[in-house]
PDB file of N, CA and C in Angstrom:
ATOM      1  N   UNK A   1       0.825  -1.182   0.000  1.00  0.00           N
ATOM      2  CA  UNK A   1       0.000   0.000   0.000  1.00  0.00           C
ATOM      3  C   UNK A   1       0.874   1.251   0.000  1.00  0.00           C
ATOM      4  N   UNK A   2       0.578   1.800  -1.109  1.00  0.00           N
ATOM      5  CA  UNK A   2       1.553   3.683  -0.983  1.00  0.00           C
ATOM      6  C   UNK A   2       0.818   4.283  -0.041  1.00  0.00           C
ATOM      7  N   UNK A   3       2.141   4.977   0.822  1.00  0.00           N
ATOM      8  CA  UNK A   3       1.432   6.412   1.926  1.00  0.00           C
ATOM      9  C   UNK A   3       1.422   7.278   1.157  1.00  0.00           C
ATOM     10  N   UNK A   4       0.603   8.600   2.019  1.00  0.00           N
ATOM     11  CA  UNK A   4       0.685   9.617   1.850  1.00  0.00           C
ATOM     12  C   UNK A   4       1.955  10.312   1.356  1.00  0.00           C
ATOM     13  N   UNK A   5       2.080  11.670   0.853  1.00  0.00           N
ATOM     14  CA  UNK A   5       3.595  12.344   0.950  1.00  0.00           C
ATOM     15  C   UNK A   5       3.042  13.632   1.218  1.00  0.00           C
ATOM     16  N   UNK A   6       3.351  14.370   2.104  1.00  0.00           N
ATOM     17  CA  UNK A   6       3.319  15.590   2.460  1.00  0.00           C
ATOM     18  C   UNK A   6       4.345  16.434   2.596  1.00  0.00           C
ATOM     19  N   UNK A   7       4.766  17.888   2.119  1.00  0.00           N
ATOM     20  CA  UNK A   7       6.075  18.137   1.770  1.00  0.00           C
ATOM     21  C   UNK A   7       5.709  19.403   2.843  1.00  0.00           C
ATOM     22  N   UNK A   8       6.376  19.596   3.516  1.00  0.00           N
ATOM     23  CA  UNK A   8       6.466  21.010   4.219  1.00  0.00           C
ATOM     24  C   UNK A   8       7.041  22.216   3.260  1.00  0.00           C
ATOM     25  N   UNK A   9       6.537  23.473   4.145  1.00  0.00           N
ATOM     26  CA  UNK A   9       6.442  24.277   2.995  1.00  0.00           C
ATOM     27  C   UNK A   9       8.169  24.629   2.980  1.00  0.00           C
ATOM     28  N   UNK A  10       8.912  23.878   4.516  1.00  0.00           N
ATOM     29  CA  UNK A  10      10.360  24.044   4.372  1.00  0.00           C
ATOM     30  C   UNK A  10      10.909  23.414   3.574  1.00  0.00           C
ATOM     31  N   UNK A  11      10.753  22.270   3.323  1.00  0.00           N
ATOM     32  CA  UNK A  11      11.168  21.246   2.579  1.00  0.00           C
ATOM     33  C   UNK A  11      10.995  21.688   0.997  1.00  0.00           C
ATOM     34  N   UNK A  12       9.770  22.219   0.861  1.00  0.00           N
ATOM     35  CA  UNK A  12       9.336  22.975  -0.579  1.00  0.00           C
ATOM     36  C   UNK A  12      10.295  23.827  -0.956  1.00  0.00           C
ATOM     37  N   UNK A  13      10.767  25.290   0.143  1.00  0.00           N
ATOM     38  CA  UNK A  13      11.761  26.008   0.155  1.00  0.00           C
ATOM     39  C   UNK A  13      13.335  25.646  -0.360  1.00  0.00           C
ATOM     40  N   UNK A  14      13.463  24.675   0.484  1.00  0.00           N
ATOM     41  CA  UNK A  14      14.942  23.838   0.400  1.00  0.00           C
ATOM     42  C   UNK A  14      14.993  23.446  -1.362  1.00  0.00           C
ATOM     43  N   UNK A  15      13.902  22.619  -1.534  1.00  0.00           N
ATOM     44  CA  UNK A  15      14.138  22.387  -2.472  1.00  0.00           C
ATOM     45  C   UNK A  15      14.470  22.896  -4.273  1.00  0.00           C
ATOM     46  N   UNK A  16      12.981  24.247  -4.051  1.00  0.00           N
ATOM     47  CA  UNK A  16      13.359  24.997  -4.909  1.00  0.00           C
ATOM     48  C   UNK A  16      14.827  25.624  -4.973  1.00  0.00           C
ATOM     49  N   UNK A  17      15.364  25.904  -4.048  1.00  0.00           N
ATOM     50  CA  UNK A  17      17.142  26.599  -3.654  1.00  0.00           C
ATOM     51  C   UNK A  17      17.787  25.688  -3.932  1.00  0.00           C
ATOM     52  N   UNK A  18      18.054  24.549  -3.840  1.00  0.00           N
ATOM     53  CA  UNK A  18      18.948  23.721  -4.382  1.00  0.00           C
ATOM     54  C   UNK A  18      18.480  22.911  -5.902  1.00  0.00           C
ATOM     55  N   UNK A  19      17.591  23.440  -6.399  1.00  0.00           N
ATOM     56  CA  UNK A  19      17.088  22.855  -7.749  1.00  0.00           C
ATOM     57  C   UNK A  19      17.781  24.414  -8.585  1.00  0.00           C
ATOM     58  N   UNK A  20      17.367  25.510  -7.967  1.00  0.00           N
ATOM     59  CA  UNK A  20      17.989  26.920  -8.472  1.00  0.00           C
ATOM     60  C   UNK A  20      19.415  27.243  -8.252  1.00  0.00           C
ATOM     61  N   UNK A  21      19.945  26.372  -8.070  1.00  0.00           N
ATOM     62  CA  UNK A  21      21.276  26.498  -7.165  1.00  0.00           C
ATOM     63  C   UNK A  21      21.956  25.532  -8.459  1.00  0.00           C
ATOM     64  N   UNK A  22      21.407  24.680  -8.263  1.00  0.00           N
ATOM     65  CA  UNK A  22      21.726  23.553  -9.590  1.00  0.00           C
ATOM     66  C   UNK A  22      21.930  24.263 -10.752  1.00  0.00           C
ATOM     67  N   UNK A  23      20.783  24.291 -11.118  1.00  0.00           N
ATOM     68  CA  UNK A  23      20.826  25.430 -12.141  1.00  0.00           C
ATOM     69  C   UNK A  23      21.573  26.128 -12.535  1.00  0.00           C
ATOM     70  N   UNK A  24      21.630  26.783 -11.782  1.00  0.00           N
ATOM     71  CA  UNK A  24      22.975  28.019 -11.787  1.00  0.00           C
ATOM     72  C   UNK A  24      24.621  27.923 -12.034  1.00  0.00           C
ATOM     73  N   UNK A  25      24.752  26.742 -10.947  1.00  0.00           N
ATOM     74  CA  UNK A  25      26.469  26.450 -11.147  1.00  0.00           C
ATOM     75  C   UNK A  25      26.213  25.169 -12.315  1.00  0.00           C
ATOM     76  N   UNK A  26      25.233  24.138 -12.715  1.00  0.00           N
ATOM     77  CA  UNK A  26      26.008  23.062 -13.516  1.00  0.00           C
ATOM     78  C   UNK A  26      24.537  23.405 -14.581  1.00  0.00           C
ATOM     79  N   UNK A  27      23.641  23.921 -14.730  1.00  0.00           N
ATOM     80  CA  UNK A  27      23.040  23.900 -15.750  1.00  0.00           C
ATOM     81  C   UNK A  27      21.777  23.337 -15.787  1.00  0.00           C
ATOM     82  N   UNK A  28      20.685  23.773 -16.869  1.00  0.00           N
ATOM     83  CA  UNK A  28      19.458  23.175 -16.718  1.00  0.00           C
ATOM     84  C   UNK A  28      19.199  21.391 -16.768  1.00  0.00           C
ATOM     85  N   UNK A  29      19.873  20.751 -17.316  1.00  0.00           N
ATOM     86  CA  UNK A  29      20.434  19.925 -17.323  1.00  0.00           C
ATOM     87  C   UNK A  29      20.474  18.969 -16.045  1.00  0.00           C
ATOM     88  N   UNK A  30      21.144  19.226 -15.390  1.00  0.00           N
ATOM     89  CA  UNK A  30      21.763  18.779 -13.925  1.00  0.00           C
ATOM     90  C   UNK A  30      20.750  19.532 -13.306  1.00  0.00           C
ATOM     91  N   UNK A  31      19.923  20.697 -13.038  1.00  0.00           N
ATOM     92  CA  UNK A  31      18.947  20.462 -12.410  1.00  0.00           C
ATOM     93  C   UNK A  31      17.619  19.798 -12.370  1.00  0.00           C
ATOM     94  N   UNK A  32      17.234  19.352 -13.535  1.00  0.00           N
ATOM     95  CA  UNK A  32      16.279  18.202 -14.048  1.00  0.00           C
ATOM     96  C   UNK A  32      16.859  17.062 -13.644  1.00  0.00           C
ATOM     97  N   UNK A  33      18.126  17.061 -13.486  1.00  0.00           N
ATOM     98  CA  UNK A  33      18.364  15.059 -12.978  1.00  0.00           C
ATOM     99  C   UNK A  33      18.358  15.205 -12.051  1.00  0.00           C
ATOM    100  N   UNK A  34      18.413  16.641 -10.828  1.00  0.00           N
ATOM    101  CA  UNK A  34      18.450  16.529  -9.480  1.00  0.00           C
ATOM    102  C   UNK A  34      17.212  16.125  -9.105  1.00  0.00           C
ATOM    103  N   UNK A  35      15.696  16.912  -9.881  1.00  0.00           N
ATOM    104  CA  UNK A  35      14.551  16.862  -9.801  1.00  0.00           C
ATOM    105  C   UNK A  35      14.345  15.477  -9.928  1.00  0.00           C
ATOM    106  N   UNK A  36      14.480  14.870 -10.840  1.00  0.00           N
ATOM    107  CA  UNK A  36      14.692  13.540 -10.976  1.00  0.00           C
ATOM    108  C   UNK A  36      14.857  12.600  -9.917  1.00  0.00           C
ATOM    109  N   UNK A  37      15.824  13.091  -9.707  1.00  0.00           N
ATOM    110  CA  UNK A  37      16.288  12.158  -8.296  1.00  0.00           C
ATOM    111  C   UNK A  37      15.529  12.687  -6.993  1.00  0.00           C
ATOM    112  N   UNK A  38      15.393  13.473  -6.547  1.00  0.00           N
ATOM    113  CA  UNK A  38      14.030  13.827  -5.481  1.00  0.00           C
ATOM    114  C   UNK A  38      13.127  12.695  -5.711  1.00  0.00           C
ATOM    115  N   UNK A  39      12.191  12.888  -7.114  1.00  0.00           N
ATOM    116  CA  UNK A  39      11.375  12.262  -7.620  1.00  0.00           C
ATOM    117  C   UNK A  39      10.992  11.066  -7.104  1.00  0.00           C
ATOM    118  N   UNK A  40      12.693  10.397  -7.457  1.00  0.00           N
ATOM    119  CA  UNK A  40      12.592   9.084  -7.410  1.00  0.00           C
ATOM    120  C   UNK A  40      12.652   8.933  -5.656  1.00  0.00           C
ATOM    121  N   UNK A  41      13.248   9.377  -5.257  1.00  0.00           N
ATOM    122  CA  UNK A  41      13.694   9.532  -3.514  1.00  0.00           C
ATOM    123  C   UNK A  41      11.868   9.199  -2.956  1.00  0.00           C
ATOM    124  N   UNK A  42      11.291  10.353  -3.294  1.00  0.00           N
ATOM    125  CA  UNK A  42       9.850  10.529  -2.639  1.00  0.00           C
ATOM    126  C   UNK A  42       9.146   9.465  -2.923  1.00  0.00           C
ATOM    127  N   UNK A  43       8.981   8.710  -4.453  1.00  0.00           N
ATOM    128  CA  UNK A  43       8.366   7.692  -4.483  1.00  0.00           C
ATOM    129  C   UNK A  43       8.638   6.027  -3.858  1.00  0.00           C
ATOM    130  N   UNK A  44       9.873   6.216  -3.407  1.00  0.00           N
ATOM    131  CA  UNK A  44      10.536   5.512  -2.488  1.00  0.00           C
ATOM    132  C   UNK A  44      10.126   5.738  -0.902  1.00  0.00           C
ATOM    133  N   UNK A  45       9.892   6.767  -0.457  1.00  0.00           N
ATOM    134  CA  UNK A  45       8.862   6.840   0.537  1.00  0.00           C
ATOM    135  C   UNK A  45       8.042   6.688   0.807  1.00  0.00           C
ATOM    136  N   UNK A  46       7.403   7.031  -0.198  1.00  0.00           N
ATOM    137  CA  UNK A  46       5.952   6.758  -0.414  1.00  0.00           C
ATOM    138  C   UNK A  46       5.386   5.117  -0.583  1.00  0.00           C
ATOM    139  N   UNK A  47       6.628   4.507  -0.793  1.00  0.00           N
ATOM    140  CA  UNK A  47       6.336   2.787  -1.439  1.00  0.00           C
ATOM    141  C   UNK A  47       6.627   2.285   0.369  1.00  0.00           C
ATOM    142  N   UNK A  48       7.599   2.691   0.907  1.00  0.00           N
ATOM    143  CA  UNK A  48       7.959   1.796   2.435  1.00  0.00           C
ATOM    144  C   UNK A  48       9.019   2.499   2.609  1.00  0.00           C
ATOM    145  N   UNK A  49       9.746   1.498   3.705  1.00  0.00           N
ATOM    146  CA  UNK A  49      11.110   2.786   4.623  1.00  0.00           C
ATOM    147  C   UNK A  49      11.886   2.189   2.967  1.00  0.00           C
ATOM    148  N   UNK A  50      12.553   3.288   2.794  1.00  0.00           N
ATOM    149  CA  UNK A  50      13.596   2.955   1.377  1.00  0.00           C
ATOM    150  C   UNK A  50      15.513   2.347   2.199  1.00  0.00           C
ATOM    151  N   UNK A  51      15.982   1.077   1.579  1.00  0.00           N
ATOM    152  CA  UNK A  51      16.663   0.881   2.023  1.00  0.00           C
ATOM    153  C   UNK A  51      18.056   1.869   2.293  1.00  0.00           C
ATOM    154  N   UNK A  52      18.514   1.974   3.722  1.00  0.00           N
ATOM    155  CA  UNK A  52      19.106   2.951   4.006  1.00  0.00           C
ATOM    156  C   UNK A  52      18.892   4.200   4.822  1.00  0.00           C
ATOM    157  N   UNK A  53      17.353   4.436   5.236  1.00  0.00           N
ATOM    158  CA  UNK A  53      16.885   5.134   5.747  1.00  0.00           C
ATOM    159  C   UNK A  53      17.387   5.415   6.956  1.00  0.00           C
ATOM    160  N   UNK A  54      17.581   6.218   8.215  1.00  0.00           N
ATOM    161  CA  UNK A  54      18.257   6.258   9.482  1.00  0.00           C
ATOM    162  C   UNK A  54      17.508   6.766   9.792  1.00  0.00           C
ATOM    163  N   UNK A  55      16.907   6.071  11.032  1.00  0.00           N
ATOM    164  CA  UNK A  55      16.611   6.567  12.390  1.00  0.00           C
ATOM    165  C   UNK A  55      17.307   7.423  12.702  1.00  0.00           C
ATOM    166  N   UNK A  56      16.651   8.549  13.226  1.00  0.00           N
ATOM    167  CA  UNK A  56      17.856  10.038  13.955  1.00  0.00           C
ATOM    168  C   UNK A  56      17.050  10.650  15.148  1.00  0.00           C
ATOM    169  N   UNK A  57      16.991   9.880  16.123  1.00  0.00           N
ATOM    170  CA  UNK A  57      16.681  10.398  17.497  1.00  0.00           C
ATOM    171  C   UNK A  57      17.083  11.757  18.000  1.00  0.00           C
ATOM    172  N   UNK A  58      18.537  11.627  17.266  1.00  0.00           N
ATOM    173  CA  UNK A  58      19.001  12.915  17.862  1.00  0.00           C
ATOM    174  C   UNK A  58      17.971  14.249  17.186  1.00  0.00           C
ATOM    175  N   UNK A  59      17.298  13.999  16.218  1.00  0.00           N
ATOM    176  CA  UNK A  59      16.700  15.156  15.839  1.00  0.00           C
ATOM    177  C   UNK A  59      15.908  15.004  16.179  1.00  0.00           C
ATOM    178  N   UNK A  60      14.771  14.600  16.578  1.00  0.00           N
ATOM    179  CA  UNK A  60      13.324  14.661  17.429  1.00  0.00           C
ATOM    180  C   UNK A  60      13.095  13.066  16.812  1.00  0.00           C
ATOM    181  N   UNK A  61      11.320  13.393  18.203  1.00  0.00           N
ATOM    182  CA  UNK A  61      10.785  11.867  18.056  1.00  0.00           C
ATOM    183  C   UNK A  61      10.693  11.477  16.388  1.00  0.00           C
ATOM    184  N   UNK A  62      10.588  10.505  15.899  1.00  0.00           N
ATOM    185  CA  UNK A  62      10.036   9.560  14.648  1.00  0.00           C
ATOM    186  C   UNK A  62      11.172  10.351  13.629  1.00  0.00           C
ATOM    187  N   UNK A  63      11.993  11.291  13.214  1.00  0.00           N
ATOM    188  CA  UNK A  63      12.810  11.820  12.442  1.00  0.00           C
ATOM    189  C   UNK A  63      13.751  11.034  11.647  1.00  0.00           C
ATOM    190  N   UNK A  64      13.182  10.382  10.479  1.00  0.00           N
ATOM    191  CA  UNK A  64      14.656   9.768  10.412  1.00  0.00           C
ATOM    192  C   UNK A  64      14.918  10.561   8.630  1.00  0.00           C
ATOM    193  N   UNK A  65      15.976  10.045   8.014  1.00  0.00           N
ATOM    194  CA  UNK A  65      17.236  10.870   7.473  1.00  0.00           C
ATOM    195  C   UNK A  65      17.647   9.163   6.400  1.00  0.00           C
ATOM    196  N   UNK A  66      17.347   9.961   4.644  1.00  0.00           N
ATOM    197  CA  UNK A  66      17.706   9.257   3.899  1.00  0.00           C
ATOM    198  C   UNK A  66      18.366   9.847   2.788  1.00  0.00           C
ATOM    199  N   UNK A  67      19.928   9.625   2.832  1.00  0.00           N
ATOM    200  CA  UNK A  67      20.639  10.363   1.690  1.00  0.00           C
ATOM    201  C   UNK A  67      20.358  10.086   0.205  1.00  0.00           C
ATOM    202  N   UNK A  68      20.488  10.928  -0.817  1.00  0.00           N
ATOM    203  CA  UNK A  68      20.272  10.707  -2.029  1.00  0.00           C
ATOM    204  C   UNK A  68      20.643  10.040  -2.777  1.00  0.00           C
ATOM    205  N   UNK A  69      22.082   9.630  -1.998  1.00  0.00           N
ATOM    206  CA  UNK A  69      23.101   8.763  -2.712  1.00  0.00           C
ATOM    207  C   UNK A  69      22.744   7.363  -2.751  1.00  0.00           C
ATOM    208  N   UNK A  70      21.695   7.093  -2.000  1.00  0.00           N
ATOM    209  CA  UNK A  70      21.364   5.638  -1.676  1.00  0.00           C
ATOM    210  C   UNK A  70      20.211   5.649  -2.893  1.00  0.00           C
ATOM    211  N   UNK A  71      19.795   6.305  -3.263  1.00  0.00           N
ATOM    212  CA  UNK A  71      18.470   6.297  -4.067  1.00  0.00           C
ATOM    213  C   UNK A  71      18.921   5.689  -5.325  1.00  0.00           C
ATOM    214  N   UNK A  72      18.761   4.554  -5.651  1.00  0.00           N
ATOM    215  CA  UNK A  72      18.959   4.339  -7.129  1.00  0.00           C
ATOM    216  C   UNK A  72      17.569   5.210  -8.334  1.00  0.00           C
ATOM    217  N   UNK A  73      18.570   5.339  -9.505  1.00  0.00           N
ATOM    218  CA  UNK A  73      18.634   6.387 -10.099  1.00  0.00           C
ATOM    219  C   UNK A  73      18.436   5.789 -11.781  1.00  0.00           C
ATOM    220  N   UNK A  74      17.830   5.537 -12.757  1.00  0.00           N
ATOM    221  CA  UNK A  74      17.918   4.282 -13.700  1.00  0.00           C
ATOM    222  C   UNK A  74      18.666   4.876 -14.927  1.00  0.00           C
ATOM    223  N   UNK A  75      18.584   4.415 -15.793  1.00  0.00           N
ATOM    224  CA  UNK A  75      19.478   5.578 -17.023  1.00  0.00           C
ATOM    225  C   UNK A  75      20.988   5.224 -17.100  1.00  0.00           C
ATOM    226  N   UNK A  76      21.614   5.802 -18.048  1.00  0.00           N
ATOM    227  CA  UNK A  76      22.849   6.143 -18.209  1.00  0.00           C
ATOM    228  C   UNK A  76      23.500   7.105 -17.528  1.00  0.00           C
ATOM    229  N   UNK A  77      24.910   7.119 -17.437  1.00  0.00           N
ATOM    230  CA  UNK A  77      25.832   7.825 -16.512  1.00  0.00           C
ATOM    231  C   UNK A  77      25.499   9.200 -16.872  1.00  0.00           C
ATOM    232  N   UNK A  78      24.928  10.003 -18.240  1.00  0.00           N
ATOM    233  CA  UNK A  78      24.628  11.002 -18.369  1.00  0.00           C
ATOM    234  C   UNK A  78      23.464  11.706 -17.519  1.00  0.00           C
ATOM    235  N   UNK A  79      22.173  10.509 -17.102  1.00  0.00           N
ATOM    236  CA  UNK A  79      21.012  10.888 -16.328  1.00  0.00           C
ATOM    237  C   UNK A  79      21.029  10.822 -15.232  1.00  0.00           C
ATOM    238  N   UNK A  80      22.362  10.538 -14.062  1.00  0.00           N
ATOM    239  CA  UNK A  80      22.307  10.359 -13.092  1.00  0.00           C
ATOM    240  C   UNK A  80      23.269  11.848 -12.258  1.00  0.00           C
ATOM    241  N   UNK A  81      23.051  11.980 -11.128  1.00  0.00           N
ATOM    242  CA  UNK A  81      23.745  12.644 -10.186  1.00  0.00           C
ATOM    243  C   UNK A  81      24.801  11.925  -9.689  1.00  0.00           C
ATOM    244  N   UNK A  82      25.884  12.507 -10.058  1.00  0.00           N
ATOM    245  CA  UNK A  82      27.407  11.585  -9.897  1.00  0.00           C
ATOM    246  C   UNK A  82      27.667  11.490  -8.602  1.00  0.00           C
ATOM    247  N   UNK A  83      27.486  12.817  -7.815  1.00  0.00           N
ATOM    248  CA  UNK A  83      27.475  12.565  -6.459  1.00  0.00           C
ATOM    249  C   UNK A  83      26.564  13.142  -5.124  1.00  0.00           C
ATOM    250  N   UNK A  84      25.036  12.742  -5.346  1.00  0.00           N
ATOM    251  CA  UNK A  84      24.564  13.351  -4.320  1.00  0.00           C
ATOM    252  C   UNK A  84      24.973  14.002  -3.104  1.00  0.00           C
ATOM    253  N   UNK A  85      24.779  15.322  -2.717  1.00  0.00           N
ATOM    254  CA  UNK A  85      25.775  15.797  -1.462  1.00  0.00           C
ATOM    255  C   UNK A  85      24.202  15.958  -0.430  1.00  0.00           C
ATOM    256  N   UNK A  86      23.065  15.857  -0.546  1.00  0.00           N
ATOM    257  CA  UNK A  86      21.920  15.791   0.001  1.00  0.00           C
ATOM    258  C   UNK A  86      21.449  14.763   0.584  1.00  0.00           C
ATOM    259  N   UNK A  87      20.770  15.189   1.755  1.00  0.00           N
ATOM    260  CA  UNK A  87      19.375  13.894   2.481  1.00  0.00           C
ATOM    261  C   UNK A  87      18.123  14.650   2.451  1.00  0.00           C
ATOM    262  N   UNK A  88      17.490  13.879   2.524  1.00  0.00           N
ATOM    263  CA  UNK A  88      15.625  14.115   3.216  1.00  0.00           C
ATOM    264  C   UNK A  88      15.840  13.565   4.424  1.00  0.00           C
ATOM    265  N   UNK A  89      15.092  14.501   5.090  1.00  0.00           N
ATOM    266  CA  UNK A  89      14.787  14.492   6.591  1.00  0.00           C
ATOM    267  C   UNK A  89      13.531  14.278   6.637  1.00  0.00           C
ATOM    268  N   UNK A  90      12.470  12.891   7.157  1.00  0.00           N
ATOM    269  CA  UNK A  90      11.130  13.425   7.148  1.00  0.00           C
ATOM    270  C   UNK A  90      10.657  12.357   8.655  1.00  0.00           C
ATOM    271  N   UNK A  91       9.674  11.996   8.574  1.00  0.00           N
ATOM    272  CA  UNK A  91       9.206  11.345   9.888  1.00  0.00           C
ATOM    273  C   UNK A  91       7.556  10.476   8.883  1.00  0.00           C
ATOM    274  N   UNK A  92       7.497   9.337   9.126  1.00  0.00           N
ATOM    275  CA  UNK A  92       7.043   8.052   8.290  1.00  0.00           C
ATOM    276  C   UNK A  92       6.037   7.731   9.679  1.00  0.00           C
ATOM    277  N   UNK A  93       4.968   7.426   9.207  1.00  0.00           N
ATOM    278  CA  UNK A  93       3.710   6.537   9.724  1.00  0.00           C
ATOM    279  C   UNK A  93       3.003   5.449   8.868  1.00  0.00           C
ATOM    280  N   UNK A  94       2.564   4.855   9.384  1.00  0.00           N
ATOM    281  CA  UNK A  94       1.887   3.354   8.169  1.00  0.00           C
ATOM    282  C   UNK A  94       1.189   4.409   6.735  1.00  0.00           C
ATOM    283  N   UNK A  95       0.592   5.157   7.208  1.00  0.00           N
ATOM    284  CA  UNK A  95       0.121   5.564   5.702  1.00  0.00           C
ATOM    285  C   UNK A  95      -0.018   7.006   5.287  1.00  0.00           C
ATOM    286  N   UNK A  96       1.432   7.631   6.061  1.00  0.00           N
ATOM    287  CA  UNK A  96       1.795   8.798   5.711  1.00  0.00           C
ATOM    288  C   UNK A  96       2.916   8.887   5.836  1.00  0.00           C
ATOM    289  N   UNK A  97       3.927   9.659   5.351  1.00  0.00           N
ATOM    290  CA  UNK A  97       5.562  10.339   5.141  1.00  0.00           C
ATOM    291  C   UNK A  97       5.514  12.373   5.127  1.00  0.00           C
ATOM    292  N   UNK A  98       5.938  12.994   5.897  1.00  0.00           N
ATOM    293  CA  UNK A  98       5.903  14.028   5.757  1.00  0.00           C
ATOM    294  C   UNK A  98       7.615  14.715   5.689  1.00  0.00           C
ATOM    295  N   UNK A  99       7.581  15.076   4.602  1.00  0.00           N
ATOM    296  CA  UNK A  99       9.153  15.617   4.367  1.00  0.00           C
ATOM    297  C   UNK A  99       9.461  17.193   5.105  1.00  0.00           C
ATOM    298  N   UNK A 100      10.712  16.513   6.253  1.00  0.00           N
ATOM    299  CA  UNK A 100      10.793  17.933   6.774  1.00  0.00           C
ATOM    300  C   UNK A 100      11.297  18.704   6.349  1.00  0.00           C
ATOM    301  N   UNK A 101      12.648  18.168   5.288  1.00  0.00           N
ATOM    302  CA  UNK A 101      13.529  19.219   4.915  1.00  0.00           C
ATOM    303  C   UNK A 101      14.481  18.111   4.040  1.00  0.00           C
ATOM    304  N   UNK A 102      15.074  19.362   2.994  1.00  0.00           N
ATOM    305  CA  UNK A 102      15.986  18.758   1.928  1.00  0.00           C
ATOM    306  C   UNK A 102      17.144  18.974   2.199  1.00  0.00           C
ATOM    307  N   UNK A 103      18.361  19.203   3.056  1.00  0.00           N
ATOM    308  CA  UNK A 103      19.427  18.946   3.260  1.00  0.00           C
ATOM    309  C   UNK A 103      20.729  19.143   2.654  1.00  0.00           C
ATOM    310  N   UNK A 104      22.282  19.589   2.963  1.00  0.00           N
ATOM    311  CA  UNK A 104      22.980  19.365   2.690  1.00  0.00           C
ATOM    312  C   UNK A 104      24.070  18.607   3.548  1.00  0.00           C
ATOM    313  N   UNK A 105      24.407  17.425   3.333  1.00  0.00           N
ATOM    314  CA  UNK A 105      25.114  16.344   4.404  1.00  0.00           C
ATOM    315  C   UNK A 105      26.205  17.162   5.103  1.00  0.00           C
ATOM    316  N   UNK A 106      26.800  18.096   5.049  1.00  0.00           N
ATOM    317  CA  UNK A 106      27.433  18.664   5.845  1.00  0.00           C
ATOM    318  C   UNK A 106      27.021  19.534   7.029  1.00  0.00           C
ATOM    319  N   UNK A 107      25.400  19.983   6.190  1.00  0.00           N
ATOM    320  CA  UNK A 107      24.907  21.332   7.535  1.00  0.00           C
ATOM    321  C   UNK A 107      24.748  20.371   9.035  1.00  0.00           C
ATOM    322  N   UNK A 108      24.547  21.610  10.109  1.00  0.00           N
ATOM    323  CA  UNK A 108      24.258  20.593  11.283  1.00  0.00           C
ATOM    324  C   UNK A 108      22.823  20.562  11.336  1.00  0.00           C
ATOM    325  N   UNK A 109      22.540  19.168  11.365  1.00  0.00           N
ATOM    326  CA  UNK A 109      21.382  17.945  11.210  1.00  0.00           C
ATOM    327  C   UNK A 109      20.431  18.961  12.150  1.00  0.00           C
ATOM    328  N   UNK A 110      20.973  18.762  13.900  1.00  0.00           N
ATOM    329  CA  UNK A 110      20.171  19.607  14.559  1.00  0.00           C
ATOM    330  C   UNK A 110      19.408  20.568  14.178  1.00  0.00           C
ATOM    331  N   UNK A 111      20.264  21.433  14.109  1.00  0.00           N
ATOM    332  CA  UNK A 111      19.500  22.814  14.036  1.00  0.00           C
ATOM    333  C   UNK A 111      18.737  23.136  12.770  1.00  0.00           C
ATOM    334  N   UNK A 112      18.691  21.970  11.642  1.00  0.00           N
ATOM    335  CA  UNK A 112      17.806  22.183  11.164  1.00  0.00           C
ATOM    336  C   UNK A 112      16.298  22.239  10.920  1.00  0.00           C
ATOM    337  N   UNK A 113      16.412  20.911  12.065  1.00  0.00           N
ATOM    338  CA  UNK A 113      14.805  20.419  11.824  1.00  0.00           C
ATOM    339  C   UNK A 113      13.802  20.876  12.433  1.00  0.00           C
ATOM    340  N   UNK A 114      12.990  21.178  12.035  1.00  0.00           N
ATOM    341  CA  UNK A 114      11.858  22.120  12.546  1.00  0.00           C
ATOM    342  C   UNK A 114      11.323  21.223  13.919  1.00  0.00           C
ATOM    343  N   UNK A 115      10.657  21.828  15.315  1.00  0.00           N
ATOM    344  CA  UNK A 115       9.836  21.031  16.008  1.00  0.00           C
ATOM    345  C   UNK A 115       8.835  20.536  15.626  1.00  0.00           C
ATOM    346  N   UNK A 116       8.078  19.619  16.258  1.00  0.00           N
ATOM    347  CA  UNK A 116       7.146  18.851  15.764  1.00  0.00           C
ATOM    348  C   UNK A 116       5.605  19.642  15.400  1.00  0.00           C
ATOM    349  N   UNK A 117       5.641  20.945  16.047  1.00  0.00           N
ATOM    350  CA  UNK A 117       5.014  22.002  16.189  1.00  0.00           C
ATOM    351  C   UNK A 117       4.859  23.088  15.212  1.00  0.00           C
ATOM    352  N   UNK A 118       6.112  22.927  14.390  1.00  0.00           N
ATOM    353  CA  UNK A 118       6.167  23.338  13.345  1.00  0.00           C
ATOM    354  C   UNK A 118       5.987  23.407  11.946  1.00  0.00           C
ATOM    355  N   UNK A 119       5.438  22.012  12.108  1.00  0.00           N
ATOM    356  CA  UNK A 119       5.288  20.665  10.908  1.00  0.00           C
ATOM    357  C   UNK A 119       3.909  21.510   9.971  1.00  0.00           C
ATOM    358  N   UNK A 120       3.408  22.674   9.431  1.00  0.00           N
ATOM    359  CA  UNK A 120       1.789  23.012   8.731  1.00  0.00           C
ATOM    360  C   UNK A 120       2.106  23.073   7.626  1.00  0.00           C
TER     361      UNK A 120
END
């Protein structure tokens, strides 16, 4: 059974900035395969936990954290993202996924994630 996907309007934010960000330094190009790869990321949520997913307590209750790099990606070496530097942060129930935020694996994890209070 597919869950829900609900995207916060942070996660919405994040994403447009690093799809425009794409854009910018490698081209329209490379930001369509990033889109791409989201794509595929979310429908992988949406199907069950996607292998690789992490539990992250440290960021609040149910939070867990799945890098992009784990996401298989189908196509030739031209359609793929050579090296995802991103995760999704979201928090998963039997028949919902709500994405908190789109990520760069270096920022600190903490202070990004919104409280649970914050989630509209």
């Amino acid at each position: 059974m597919s869950r829900t996907l609900r995207v916060t309007a942070t996660a919405a934010a994040d994403i447009t900035e690093v799809l425009a960000r794409s854009e910018g330094e490698f081209g329209p190009s490379a930001s369509g395969r990033f889109a791409r790869l989201i794509a595929v990321a979310f429908d992988q949520l949406r199907a069950g936990e996607p292998p690789g997913g992490l539990a992250r307590k440290e960021l609040g209750p149910g939070v867990r954290t799945f890098h992009l790099r784990l996401c298989p990606v189908g196509g030739g070496a031209s359609d793929r993202i050579r090296t995802p530097r991103h995760l999704i942060a979201y928090r998963a129930e039997a028949r919902s996924v709500v994405v908190l935020r789109l990520l760069h694996e270096r920022m600190d994890l903490p202070r990004q994630i919104p409280p649970v209070e914050e989630e509209t």
